[in-house]
N, C-alpha and C. Protein backbone atom coordinates (compact mmCIF):
# COMPACT_ATOMS: atom_id res chain seq x y z
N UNK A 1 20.21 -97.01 -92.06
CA UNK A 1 20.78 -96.01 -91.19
C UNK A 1 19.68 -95.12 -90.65
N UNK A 2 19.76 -94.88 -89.55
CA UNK A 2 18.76 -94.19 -88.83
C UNK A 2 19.02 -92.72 -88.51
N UNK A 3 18.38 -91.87 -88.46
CA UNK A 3 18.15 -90.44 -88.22
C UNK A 3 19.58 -90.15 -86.75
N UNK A 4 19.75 -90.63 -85.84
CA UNK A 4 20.67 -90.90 -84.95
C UNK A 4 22.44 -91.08 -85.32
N UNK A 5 22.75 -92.26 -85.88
CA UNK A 5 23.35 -92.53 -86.45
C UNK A 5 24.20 -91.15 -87.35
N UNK A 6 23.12 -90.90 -88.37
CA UNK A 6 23.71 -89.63 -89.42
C UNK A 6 23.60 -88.84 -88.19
N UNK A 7 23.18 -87.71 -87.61
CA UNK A 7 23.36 -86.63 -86.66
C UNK A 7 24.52 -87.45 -85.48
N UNK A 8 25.25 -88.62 -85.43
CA UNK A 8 26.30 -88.67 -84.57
C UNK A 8 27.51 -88.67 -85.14
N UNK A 9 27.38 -89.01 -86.77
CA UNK A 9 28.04 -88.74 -87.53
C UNK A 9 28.94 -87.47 -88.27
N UNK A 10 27.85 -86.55 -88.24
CA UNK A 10 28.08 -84.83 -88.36
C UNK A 10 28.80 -84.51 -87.78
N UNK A 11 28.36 -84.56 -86.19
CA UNK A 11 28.37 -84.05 -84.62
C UNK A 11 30.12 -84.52 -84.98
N UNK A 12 30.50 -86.08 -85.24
CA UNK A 12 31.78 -86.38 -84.72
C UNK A 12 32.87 -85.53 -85.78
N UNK A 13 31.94 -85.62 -87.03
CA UNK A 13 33.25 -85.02 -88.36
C UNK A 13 33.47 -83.39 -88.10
N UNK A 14 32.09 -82.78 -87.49
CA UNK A 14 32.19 -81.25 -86.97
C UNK A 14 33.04 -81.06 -85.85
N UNK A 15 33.21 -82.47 -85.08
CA UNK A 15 34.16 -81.68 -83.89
C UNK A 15 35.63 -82.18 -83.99
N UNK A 16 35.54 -82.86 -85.29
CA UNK A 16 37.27 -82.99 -85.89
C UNK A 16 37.58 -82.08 -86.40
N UNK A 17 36.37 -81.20 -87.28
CA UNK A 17 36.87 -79.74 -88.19
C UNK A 17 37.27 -78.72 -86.92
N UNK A 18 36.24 -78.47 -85.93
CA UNK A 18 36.75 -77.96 -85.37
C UNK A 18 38.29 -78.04 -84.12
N UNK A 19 38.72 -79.24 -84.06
CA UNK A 19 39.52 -79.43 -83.65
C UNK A 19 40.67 -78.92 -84.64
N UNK A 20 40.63 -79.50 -85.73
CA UNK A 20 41.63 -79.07 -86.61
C UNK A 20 41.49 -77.66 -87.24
N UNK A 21 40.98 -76.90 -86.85
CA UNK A 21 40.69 -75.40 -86.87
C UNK A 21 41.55 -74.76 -85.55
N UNK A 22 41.24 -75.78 -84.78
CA UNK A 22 41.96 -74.69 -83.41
C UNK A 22 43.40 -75.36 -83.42
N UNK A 23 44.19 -75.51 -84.18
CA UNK A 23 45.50 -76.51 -83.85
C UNK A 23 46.15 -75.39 -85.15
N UNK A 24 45.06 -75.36 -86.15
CA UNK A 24 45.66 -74.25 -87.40
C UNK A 24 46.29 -72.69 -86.93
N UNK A 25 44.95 -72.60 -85.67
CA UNK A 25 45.32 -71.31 -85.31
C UNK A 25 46.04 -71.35 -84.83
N UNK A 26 46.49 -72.39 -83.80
CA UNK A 26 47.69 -72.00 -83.13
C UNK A 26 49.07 -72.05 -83.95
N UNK A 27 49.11 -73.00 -84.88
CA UNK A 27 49.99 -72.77 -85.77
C UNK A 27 50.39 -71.37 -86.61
N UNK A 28 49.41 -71.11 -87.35
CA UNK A 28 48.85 -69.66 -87.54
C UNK A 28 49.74 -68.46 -86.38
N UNK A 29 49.64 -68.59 -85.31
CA UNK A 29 50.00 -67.36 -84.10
C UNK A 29 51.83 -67.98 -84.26
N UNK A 30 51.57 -68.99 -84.02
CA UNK A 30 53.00 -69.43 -83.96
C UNK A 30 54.22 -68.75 -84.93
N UNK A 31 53.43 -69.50 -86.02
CA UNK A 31 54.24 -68.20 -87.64
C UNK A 31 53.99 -66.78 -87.11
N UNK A 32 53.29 -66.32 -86.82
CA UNK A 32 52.69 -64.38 -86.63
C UNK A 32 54.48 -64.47 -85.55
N UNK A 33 54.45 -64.89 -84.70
CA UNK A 33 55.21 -65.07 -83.40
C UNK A 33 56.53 -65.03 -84.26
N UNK A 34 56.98 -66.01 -85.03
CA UNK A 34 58.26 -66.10 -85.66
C UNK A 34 58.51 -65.34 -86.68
N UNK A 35 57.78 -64.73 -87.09
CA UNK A 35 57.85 -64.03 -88.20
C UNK A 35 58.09 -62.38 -87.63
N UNK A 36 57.39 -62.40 -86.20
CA UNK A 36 58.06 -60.84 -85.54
C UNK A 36 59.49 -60.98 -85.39
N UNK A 37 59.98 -62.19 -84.62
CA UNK A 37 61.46 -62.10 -84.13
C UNK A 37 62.06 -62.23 -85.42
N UNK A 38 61.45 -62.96 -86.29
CA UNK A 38 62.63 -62.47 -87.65
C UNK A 38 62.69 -61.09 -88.11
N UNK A 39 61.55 -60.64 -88.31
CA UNK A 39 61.71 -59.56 -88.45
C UNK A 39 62.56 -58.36 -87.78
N UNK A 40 62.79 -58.76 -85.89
CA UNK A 40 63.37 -58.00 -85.44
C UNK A 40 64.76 -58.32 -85.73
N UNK A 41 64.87 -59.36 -85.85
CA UNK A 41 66.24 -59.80 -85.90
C UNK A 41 66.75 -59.01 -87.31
N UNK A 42 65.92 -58.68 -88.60
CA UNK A 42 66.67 -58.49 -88.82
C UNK A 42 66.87 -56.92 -89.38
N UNK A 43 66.16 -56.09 -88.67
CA UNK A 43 65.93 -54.80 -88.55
C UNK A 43 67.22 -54.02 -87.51
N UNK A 44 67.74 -55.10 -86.30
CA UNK A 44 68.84 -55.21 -85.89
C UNK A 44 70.11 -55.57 -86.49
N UNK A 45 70.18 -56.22 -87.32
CA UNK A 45 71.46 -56.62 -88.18
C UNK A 45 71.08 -55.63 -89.57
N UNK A 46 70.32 -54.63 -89.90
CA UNK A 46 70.57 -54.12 -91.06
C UNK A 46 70.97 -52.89 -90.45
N UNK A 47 70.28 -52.29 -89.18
CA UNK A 47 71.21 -51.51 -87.75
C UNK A 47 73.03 -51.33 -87.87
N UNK A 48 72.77 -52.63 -88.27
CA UNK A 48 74.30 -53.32 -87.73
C UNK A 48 74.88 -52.94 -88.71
N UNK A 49 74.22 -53.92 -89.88
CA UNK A 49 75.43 -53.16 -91.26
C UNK A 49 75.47 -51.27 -91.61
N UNK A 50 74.47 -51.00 -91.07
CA UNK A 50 74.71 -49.03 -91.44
C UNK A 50 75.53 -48.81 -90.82
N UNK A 51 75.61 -49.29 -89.06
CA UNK A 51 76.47 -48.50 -88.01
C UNK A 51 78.17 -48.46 -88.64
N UNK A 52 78.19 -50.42 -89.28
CA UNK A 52 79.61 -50.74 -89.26
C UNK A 52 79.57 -50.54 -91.17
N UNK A 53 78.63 -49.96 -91.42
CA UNK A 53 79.47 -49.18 -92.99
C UNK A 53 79.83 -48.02 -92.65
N UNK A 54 79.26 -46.96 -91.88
CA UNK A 54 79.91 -45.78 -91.50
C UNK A 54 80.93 -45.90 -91.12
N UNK A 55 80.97 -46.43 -90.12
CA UNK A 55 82.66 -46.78 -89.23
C UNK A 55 83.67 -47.05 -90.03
N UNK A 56 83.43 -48.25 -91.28
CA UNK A 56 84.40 -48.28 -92.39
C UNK A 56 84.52 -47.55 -93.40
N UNK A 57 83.75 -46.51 -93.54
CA UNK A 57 83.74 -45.16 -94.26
C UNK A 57 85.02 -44.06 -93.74
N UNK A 58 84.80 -44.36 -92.23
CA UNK A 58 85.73 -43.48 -91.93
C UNK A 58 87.00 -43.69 -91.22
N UNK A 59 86.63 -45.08 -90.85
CA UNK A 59 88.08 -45.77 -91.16
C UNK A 59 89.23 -45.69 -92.29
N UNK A 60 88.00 -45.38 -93.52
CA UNK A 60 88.84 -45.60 -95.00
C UNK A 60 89.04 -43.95 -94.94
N UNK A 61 88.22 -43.36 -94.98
CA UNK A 61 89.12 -41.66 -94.35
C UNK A 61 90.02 -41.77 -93.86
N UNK A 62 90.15 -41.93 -92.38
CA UNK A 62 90.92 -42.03 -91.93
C UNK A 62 92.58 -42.09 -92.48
N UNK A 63 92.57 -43.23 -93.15
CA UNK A 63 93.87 -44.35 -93.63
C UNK A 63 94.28 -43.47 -95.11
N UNK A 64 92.90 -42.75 -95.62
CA UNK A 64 93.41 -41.73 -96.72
C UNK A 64 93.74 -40.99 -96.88
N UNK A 65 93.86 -40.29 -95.33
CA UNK A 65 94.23 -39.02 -95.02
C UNK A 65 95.69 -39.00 -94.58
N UNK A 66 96.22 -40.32 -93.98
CA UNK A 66 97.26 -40.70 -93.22
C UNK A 66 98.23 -41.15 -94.65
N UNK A 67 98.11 -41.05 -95.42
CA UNK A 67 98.56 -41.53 -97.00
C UNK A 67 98.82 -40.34 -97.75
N UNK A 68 100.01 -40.40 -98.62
CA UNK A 68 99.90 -39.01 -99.46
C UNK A 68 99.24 -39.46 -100.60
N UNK A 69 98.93 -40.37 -101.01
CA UNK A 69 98.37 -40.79 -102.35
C UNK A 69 96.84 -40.60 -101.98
N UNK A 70 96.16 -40.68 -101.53
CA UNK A 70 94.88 -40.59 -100.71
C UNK A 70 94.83 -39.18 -100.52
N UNK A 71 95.72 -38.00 -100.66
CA UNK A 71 95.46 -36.74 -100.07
C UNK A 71 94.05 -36.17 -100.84
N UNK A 72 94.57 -36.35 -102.27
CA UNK A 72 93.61 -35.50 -103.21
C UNK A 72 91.86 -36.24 -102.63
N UNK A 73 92.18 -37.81 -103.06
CA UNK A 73 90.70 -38.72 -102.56
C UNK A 73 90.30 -37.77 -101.30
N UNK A 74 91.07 -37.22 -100.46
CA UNK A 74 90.40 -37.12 -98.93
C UNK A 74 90.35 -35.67 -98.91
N UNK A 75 90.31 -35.38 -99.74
CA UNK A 75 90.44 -33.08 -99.89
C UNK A 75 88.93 -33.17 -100.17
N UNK A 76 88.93 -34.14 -101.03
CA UNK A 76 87.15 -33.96 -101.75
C UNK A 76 86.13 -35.08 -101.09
N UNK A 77 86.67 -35.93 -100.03
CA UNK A 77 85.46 -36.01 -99.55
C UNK A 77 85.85 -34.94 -97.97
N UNK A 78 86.15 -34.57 -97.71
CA UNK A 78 86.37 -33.36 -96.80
C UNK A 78 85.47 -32.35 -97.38
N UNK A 79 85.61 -31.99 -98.60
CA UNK A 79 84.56 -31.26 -99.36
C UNK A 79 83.39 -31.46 -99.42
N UNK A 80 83.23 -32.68 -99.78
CA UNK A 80 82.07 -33.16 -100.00
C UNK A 80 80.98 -33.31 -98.51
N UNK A 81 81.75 -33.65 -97.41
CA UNK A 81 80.90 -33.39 -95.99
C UNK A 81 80.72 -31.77 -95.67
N UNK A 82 81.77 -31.00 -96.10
CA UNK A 82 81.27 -30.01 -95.57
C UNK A 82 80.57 -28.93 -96.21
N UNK A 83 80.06 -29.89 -97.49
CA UNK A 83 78.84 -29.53 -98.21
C UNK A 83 77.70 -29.87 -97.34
N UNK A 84 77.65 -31.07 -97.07
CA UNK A 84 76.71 -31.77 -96.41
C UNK A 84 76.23 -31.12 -95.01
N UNK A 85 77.03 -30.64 -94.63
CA UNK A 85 77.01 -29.86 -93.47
C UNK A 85 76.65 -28.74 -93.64
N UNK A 86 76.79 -27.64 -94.71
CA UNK A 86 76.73 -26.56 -94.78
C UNK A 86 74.95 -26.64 -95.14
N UNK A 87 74.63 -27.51 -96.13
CA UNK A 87 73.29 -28.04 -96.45
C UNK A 87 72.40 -28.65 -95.51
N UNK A 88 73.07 -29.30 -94.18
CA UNK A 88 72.43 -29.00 -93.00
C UNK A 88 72.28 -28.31 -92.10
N UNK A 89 73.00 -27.25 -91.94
CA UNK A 89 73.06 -25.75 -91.53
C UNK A 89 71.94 -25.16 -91.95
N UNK A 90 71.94 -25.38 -93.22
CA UNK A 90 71.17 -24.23 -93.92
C UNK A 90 69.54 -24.70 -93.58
N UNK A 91 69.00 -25.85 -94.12
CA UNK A 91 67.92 -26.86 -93.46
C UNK A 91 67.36 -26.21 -92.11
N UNK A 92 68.06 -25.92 -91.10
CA UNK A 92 67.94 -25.62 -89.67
C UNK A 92 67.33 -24.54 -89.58
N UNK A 93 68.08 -23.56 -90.36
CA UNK A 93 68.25 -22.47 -90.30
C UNK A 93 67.20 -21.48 -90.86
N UNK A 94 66.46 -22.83 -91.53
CA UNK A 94 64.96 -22.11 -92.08
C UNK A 94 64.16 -22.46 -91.75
């Protein structure tokens, strides 16, 4: 084997590494890429479940208040917000 030979040899296995270096990266960006929209996706659906646990928070108010058995349950969280409120009043207010 001649001096030629080995240096065309290198040359060819170096420009397969580098080929398969630039195919990684793009794979590489690809994941970075999918891994944002999952992420947004699911920063939007945990959005989703706060908005629609509140809503059924006070839906379930609602339906406890409209109930006489529910009166007492709904005196004290009536209480209990306008603690919450009074404790954000106060927050402001200093």
């Amino acid at each position: 084997m001649n001096a030629t030979s080995i240096v065309s040899g290198i040359e060819l296995k170096l420009q397969k590494l580098i080929d398969r270096q630039k195919e990684l990266i793009e794979k590489v960006e690809k994941y970075r890429k999918e891994i944002q929209e999952l992420n947004n996706i699911h920063h939007e659906q945990t959005a989703e479940i706060i908005k629609l646990t509140e809503q059924y928070k006070i839906l379930k108010l609602s339906k406890t208040i409209e109930t006489k058995e529910g009166a007492v349950e709904a005196k004290a969280k009536i209480n209990e917000l306008v603690r919450e409120i009074d404790k954000c009043i106060g927050l402001l207010n200093t």
